[in-house]
N, C-alpha and C. Protein backbone atom coordinates (compact mmCIF):
# COMPACT_ATOMS: atom_id res chain seq x y z
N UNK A 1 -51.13 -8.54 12.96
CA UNK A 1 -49.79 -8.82 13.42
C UNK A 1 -48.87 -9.18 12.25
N UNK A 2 -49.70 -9.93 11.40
CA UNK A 2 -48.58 -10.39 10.25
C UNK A 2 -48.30 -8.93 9.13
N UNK A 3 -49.25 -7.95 8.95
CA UNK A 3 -48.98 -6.51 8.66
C UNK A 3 -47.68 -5.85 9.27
N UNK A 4 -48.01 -5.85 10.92
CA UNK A 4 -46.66 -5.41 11.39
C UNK A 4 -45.26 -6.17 10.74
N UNK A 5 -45.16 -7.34 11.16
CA UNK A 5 -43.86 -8.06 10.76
C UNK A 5 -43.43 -7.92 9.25
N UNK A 6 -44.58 -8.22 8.09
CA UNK A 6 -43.98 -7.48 6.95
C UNK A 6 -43.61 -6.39 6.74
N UNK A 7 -43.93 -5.72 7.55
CA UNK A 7 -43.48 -4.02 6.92
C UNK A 7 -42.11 -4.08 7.82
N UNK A 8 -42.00 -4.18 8.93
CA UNK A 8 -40.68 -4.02 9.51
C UNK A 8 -39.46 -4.75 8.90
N UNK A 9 -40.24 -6.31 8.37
CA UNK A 9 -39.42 -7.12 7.36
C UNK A 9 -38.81 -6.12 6.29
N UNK A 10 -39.70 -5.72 5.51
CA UNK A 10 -39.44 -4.54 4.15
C UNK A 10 -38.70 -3.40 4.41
N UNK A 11 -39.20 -2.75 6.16
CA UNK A 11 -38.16 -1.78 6.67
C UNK A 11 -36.98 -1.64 6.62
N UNK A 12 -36.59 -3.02 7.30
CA UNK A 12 -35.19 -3.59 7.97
C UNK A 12 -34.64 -4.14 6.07
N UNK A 13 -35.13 -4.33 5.23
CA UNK A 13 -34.32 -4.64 3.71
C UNK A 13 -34.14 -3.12 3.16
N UNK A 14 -34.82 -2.35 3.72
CA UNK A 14 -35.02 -1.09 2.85
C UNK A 14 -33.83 -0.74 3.34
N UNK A 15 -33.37 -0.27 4.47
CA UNK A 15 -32.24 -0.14 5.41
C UNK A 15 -30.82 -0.11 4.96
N UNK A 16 -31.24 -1.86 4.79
CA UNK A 16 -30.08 -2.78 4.33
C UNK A 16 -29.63 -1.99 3.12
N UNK A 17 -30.62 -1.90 2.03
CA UNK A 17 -30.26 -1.74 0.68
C UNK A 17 -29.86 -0.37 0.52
N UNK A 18 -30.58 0.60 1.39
CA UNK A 18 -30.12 2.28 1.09
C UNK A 18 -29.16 2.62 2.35
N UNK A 19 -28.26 1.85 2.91
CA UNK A 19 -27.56 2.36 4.11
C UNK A 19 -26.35 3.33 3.22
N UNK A 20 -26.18 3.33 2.45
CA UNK A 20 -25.08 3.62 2.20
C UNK A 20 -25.70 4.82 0.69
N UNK A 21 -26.52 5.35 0.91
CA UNK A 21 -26.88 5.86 -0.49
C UNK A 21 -26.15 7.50 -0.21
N UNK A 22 -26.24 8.09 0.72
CA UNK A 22 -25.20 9.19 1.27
C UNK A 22 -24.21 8.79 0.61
N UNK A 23 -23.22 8.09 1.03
CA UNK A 23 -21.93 7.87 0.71
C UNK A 23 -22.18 7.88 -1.14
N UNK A 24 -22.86 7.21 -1.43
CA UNK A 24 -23.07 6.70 -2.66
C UNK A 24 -23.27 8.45 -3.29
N UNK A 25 -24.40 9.06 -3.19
CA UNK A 25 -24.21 10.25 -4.00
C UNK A 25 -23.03 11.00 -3.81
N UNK A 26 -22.54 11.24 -2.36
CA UNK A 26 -21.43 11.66 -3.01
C UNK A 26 -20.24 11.31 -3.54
N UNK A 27 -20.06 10.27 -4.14
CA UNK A 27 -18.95 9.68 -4.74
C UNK A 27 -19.54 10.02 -6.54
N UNK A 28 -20.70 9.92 -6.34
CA UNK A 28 -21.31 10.69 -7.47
C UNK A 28 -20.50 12.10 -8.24
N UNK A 29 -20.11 12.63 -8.00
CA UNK A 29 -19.77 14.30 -7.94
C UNK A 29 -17.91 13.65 -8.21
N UNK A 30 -17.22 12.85 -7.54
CA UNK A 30 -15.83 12.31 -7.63
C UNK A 30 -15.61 11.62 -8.76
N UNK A 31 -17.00 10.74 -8.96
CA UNK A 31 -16.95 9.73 -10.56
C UNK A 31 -17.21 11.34 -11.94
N UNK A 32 -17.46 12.00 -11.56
CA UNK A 32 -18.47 12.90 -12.30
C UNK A 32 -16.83 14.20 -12.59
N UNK A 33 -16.30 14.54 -11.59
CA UNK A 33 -14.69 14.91 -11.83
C UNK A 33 -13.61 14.02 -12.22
N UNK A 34 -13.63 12.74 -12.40
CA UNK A 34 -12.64 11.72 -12.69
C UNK A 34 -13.43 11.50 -14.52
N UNK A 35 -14.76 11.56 -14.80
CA UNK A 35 -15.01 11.50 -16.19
C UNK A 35 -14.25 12.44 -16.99
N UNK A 36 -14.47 13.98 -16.06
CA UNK A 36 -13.95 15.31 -16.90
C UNK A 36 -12.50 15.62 -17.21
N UNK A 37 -11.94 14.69 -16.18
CA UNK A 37 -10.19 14.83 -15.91
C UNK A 37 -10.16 13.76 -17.16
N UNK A 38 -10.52 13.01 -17.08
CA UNK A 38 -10.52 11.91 -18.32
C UNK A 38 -10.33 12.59 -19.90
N UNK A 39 -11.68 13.04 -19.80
CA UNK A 39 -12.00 13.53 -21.29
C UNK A 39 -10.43 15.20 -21.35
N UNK A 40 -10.27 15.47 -20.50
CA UNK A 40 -9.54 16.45 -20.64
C UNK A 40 -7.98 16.09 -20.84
N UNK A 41 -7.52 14.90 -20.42
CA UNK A 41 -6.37 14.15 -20.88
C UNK A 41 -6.46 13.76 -22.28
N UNK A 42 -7.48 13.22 -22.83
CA UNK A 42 -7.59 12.68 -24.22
C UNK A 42 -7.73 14.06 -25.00
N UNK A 43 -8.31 15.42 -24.69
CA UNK A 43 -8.16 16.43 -25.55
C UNK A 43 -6.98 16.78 -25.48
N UNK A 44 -5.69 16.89 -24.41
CA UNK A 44 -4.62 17.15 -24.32
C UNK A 44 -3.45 16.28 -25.51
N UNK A 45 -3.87 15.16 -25.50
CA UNK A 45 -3.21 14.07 -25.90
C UNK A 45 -3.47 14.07 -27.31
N UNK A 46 -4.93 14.25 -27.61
CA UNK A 46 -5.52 14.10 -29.12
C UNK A 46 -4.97 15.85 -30.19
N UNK A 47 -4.31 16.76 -29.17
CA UNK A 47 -3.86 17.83 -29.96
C UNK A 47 -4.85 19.16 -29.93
N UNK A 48 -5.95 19.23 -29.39
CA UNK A 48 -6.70 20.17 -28.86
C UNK A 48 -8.47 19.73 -29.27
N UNK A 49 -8.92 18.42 -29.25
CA UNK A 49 -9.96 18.11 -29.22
C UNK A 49 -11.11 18.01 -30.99
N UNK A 50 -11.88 17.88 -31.01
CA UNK A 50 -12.36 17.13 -32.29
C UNK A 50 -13.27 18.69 -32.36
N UNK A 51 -13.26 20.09 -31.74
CA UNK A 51 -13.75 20.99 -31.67
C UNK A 51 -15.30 21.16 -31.38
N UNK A 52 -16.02 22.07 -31.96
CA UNK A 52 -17.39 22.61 -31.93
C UNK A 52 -18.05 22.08 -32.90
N UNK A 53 -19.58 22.94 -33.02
CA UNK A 53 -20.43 22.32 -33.89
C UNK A 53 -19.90 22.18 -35.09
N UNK A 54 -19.25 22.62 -35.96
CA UNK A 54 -18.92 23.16 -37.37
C UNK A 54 -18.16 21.63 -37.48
N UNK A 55 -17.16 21.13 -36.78
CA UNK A 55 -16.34 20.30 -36.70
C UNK A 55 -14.97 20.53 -37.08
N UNK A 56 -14.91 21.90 -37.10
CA UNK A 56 -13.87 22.87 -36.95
C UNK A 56 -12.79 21.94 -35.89
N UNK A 57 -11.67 21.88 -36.26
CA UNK A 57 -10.34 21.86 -34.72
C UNK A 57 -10.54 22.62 -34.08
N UNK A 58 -10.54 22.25 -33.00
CA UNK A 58 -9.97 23.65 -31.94
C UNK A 58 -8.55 23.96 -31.89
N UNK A 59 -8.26 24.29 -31.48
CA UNK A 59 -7.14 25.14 -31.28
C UNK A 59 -5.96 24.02 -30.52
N UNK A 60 -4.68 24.27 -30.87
CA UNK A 60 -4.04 22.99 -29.92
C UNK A 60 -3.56 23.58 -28.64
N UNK A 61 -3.67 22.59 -27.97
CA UNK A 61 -3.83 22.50 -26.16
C UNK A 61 -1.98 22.69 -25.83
N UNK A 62 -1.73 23.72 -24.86
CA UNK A 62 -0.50 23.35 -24.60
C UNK A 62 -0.47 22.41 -23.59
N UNK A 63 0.86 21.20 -23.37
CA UNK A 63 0.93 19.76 -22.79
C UNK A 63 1.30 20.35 -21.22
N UNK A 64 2.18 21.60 -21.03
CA UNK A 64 2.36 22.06 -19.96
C UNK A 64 1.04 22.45 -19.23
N UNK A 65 0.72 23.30 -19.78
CA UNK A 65 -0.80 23.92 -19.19
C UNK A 65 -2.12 22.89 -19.30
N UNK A 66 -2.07 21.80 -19.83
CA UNK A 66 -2.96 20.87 -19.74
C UNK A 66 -2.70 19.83 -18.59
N UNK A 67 -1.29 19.66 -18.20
CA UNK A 67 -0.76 18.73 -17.48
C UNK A 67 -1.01 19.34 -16.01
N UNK A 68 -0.78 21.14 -15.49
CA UNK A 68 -1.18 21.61 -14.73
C UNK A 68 -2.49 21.82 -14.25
N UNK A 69 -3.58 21.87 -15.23
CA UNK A 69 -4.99 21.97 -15.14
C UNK A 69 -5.29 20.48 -14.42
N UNK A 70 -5.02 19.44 -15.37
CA UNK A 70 -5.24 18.30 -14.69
C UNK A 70 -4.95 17.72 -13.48
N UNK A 71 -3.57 18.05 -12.97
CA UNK A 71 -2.92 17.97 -11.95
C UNK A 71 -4.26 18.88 -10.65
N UNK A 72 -4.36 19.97 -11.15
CA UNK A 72 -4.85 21.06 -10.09
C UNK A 72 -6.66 19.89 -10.37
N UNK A 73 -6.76 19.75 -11.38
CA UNK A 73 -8.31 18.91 -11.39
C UNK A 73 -8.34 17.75 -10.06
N UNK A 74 -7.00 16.97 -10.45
CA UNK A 74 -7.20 15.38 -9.52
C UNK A 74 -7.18 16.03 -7.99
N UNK A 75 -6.54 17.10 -7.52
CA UNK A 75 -6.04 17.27 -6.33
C UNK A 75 -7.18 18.02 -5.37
N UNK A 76 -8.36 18.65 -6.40
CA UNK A 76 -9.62 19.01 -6.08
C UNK A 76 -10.75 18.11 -6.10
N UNK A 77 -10.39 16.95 -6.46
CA UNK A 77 -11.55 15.49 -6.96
C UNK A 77 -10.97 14.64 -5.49
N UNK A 78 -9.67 14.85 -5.23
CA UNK A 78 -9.29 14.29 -3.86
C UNK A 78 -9.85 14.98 -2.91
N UNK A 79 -10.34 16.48 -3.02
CA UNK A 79 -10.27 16.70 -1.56
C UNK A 79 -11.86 16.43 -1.82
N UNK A 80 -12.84 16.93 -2.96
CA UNK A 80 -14.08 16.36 -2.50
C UNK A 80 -14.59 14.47 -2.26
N UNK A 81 -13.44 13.79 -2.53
CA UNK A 81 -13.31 12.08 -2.56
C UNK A 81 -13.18 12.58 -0.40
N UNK A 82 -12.25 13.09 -0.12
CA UNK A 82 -11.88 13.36 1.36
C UNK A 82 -12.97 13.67 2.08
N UNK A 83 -13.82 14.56 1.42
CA UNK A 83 -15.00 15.04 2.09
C UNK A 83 -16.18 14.23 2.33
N UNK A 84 -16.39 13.64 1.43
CA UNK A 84 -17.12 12.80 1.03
C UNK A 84 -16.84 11.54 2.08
N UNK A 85 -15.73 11.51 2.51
CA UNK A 85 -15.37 9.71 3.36
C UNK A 85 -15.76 10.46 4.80
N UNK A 86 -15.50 11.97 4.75
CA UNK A 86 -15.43 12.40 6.57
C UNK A 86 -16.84 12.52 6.64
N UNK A 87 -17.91 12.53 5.51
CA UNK A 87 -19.29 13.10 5.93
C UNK A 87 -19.89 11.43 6.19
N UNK A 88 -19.37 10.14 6.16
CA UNK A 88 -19.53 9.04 6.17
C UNK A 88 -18.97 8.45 7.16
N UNK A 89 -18.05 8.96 8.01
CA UNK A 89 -17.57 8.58 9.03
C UNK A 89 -16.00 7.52 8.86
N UNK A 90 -15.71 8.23 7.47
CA UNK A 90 -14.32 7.53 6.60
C UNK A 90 -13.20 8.67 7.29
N UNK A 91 -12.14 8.36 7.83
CA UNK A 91 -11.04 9.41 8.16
C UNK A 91 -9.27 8.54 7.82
N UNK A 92 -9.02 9.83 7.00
CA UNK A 92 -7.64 8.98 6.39
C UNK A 92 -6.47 9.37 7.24
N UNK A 93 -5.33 8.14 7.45
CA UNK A 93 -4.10 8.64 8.46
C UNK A 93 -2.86 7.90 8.11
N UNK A 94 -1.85 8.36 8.46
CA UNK A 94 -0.59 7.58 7.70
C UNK A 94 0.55 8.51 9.27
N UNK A 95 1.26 7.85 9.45
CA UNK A 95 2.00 7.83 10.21
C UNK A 95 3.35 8.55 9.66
N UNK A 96 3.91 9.31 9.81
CA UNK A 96 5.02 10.22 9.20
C UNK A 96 6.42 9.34 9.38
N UNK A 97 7.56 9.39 8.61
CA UNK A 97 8.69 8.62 8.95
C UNK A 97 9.31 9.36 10.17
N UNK A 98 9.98 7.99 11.04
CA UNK A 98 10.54 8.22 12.22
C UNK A 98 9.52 7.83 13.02
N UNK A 99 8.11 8.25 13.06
CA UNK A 99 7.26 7.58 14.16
C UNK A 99 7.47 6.21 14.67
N UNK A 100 6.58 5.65 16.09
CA UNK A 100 6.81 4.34 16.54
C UNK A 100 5.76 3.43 15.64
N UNK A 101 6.82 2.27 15.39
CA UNK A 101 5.64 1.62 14.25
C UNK A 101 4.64 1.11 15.38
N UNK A 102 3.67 0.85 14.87
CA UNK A 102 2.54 0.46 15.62
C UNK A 102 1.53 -0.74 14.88
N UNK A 103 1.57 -1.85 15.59
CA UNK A 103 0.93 -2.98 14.12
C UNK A 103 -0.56 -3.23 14.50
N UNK A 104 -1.30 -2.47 15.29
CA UNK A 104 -2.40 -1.97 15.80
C UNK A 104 -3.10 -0.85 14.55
N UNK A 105 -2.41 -0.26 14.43
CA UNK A 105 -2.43 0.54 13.18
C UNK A 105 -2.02 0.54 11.42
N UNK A 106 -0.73 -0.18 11.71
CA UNK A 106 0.19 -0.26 10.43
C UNK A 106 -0.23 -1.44 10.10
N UNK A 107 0.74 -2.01 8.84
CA UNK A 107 1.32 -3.47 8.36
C UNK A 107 2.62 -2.74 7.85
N UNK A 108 3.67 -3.39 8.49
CA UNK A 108 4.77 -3.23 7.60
C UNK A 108 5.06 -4.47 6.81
N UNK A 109 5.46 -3.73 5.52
CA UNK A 109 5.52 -4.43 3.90
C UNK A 109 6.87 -5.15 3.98
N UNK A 110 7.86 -4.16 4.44
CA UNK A 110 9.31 -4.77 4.40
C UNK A 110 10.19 -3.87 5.23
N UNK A 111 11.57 -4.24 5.36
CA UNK A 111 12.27 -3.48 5.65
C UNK A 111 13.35 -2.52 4.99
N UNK A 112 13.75 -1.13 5.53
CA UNK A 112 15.06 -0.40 4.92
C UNK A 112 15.89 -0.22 5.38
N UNK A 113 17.16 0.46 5.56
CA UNK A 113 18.13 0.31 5.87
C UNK A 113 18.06 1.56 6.93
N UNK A 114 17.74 2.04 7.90
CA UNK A 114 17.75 3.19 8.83
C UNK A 114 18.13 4.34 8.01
N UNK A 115 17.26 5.51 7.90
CA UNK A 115 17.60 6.39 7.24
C UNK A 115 18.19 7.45 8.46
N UNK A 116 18.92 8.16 8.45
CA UNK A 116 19.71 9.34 9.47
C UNK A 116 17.95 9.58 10.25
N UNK A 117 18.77 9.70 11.74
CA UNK A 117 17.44 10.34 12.35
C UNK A 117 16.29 9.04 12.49
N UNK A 118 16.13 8.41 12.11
CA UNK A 118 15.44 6.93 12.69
C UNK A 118 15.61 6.07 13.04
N UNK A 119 15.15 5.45 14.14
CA UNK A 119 15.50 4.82 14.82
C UNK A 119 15.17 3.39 14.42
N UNK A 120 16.14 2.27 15.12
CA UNK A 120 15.41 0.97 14.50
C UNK A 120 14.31 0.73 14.78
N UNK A 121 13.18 -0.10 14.16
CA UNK A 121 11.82 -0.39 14.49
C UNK A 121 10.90 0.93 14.36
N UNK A 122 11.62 1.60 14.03
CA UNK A 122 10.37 3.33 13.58
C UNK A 122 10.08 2.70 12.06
N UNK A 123 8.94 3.35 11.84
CA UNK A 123 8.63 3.78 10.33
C UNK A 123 9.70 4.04 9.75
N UNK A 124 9.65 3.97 8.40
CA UNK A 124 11.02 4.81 7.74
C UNK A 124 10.40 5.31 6.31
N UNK A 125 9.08 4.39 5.28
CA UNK A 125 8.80 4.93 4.39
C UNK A 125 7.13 4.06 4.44
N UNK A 126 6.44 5.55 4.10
CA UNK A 126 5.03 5.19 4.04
C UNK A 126 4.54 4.88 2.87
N UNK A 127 3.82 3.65 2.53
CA UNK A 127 3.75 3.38 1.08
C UNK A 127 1.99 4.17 0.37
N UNK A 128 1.40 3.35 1.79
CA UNK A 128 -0.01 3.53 1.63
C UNK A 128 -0.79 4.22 3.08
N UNK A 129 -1.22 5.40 2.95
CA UNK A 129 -2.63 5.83 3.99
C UNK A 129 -3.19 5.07 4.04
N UNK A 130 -3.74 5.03 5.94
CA UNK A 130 -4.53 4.42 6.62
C UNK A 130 -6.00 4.67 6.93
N UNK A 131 -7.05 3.56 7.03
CA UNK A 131 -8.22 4.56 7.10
C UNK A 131 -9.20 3.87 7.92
N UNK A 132 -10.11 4.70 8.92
CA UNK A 132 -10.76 4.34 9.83
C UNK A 132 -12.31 4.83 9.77
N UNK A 133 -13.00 3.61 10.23
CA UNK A 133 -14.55 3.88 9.79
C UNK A 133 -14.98 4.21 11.28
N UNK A 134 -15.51 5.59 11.52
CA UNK A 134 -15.82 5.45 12.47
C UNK A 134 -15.06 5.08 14.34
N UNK A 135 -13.68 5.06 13.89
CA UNK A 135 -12.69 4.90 14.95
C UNK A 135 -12.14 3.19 14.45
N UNK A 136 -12.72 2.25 13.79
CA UNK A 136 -11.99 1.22 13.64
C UNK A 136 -11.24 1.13 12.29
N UNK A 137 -10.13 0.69 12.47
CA UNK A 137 -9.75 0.66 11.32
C UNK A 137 -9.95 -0.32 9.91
N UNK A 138 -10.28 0.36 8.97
CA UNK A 138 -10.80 -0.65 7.79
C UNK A 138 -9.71 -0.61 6.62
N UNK A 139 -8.43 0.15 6.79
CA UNK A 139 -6.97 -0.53 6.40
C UNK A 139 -6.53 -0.21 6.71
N UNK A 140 -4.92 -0.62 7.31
CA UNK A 140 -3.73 -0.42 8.48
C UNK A 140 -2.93 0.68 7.14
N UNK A 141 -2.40 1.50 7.45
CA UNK A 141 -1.41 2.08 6.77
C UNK A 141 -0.09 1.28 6.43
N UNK A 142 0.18 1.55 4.89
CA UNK A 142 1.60 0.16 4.81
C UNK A 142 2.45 0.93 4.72
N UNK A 143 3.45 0.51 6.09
CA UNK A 143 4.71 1.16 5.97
C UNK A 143 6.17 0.29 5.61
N UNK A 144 7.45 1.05 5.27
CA UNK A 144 8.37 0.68 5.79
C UNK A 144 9.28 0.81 6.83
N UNK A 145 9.84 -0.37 7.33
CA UNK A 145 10.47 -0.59 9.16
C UNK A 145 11.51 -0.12 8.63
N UNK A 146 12.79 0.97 9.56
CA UNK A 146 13.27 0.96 9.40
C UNK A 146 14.45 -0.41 10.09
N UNK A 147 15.54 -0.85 9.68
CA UNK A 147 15.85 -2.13 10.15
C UNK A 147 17.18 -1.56 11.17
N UNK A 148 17.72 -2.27 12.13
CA UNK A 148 18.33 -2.31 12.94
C UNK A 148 19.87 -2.55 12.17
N UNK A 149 21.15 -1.92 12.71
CA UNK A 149 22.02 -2.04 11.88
C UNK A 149 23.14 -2.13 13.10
N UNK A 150 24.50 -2.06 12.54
CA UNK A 150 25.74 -2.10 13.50
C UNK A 150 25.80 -3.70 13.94
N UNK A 151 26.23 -3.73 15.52
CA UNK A 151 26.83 -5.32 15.86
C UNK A 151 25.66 -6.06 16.00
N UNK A 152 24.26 -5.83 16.39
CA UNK A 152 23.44 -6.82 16.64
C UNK A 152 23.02 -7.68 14.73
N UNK A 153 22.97 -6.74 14.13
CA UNK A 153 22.76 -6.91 12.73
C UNK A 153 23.87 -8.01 12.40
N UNK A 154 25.03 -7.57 12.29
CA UNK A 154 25.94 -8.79 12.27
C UNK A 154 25.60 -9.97 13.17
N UNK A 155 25.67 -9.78 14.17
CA UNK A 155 25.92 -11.02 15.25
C UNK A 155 24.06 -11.99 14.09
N UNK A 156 23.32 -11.52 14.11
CA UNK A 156 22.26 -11.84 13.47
C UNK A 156 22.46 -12.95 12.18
N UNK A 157 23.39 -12.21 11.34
CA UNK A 157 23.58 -12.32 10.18
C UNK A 157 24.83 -14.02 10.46
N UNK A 158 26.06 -13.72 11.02
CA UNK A 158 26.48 -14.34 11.63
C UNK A 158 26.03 -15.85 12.27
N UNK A 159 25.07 -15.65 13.05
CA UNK A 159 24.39 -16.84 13.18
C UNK A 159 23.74 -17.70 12.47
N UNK A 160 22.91 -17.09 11.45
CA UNK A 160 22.69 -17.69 10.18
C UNK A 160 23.73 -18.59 9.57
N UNK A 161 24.82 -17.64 9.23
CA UNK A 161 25.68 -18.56 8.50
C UNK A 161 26.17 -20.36 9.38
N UNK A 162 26.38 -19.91 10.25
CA UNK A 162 26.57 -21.06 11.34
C UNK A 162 26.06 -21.79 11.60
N UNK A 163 24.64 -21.43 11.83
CA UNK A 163 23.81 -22.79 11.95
C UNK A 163 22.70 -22.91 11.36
N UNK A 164 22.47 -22.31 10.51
CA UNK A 164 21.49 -22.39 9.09
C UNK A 164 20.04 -21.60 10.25
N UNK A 165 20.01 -21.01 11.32
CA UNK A 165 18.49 -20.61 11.97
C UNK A 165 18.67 -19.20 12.09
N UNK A 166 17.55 -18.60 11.73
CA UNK A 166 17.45 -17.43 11.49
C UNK A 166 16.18 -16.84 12.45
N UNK A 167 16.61 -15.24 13.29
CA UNK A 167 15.27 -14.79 13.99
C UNK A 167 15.11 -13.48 13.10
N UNK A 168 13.82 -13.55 13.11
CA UNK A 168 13.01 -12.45 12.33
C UNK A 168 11.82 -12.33 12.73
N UNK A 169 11.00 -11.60 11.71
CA UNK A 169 9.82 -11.57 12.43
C UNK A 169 9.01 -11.50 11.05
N UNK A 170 7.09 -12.25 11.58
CA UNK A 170 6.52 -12.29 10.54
C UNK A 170 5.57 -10.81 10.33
N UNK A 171 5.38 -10.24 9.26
CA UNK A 171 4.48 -9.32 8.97
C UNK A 171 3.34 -9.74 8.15
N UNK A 172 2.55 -10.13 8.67
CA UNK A 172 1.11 -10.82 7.81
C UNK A 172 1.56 -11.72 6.56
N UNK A 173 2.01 -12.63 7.46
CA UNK A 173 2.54 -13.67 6.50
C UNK A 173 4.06 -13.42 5.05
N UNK A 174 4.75 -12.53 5.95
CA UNK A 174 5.87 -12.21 5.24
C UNK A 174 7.08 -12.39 5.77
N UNK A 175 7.85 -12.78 5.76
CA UNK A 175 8.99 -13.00 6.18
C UNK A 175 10.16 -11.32 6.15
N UNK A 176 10.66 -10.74 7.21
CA UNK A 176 11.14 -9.55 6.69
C UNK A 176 12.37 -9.07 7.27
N UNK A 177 13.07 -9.84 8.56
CA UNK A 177 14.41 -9.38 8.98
C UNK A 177 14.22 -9.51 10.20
N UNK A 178 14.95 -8.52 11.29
CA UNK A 178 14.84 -8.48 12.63
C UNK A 178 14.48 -7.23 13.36
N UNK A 179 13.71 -6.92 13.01
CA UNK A 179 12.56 -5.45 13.55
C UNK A 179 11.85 -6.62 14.51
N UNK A 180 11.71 -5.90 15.79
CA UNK A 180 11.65 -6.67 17.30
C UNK A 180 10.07 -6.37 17.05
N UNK A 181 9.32 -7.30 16.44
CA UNK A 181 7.46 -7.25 16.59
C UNK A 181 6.50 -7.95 17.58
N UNK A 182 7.15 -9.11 16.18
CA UNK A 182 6.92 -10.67 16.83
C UNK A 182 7.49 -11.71 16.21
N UNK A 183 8.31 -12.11 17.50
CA UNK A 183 9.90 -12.29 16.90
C UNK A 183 9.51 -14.01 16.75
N UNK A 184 10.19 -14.75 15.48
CA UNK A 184 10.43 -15.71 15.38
C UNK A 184 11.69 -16.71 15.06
N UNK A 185 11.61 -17.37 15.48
CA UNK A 185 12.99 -18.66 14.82
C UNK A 185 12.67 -19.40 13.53
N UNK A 186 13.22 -19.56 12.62
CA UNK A 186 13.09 -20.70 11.95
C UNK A 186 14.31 -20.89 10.72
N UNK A 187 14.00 -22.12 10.20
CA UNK A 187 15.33 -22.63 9.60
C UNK A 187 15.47 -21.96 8.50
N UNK A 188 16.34 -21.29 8.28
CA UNK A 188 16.38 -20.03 7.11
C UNK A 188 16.76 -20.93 6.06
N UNK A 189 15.07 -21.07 5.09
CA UNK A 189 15.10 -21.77 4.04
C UNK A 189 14.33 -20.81 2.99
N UNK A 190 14.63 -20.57 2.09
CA UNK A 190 13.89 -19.33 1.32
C UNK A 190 13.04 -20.33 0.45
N UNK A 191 13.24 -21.40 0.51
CA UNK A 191 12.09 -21.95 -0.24
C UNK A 191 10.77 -22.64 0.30
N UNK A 192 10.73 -22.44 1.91
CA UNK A 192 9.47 -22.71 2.68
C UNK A 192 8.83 -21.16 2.84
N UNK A 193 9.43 -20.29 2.69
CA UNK A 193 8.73 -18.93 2.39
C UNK A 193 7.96 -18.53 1.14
């Protein structure tokens, strides 16, 4: 009996320690394209590289056509980094401007000024993709709100001046305007923020 329980003991650590070795090789192959993009910036930069056996120069690198290679390198190291998160149960999402913000999904960072075509309390600028393990999310996408403008904005603004209290709303501990979330009162003091 005590045979059984150690080995399932050793099982259940083995588990623990290789759950993630999938994910792990293939990030292998992403570290392994981020070395080569590396070394291929410093030959760009260094004037066409320290050359071949002889120790001959090579030849100099043009900055256009090195800057495009690299460019076309990172954007192929992303999509196997992409592949690599969907064969793991990683899926990336970001909410387009104008959508309904959603704080189930999002964090908004701050607010902007309504861009044409959005509405108050929509998205207005996406800073950072969102990403979900498996259907939960393991970071909210950070957007920007667009903010509410015309007479309520005044009447807002207005009240402040009058009686020093201000409604806004908090975004994970940020203080950010009057995008209708979760709306609060308090004494508009910028130095308790």
């Amino acid at each position: 009996m005590e045979n059984l329980s150690a080995r399932t003991a050793r099982q259940a650590a083995d588990a623990r320690a290789f759950a993630v070795q999938g994910l792990a090789r293939a990030m292998l192959d992403v570290a392994d394209n981020l070395e080569r993009a590396g070394d291929a910036a410093t030959a760009a930069v260094e004037g066409g590289g320290s050359g071949g056996e002889g120790g001959a120069a090579a030849p100099p690198v043009d900055p256009a056509a090195a800057l495009a290679s690299l460019r076309e390198g990172v954007a192929l190291t992303e999509r196997v980094l992409q592949a690599a998160f969907r064969g793991a149960g990683v899926e990336k999402f970001a909410p387009s401007p104008g959508d309904a913000f959603d704080p189930n999904e999002q964090a908004a960072l701050f607010e902007v000024p309504a861009p044409p075509g959005v509405e108050p309390g929509a998205v207005a600028v996406v800073t950072k993709a969102g990403y979900r393990l498996n259907g939960r999310i393991v970071r909210p996408a950070e957007v920007g709100v667009a903010r509410g403008g015309g007479e309520r904005e005044r009447e807002g603004r207005e009240g402040v001046e009058r009686n020093g209290w201000e409604r806004g709303v908090l975004f994970g501990g940020t203080r950010t305007g009057s995008v209708c979330v979760g709306v609060w009162v308090c004494r508009a003091l910028s130095s308790v923020w």
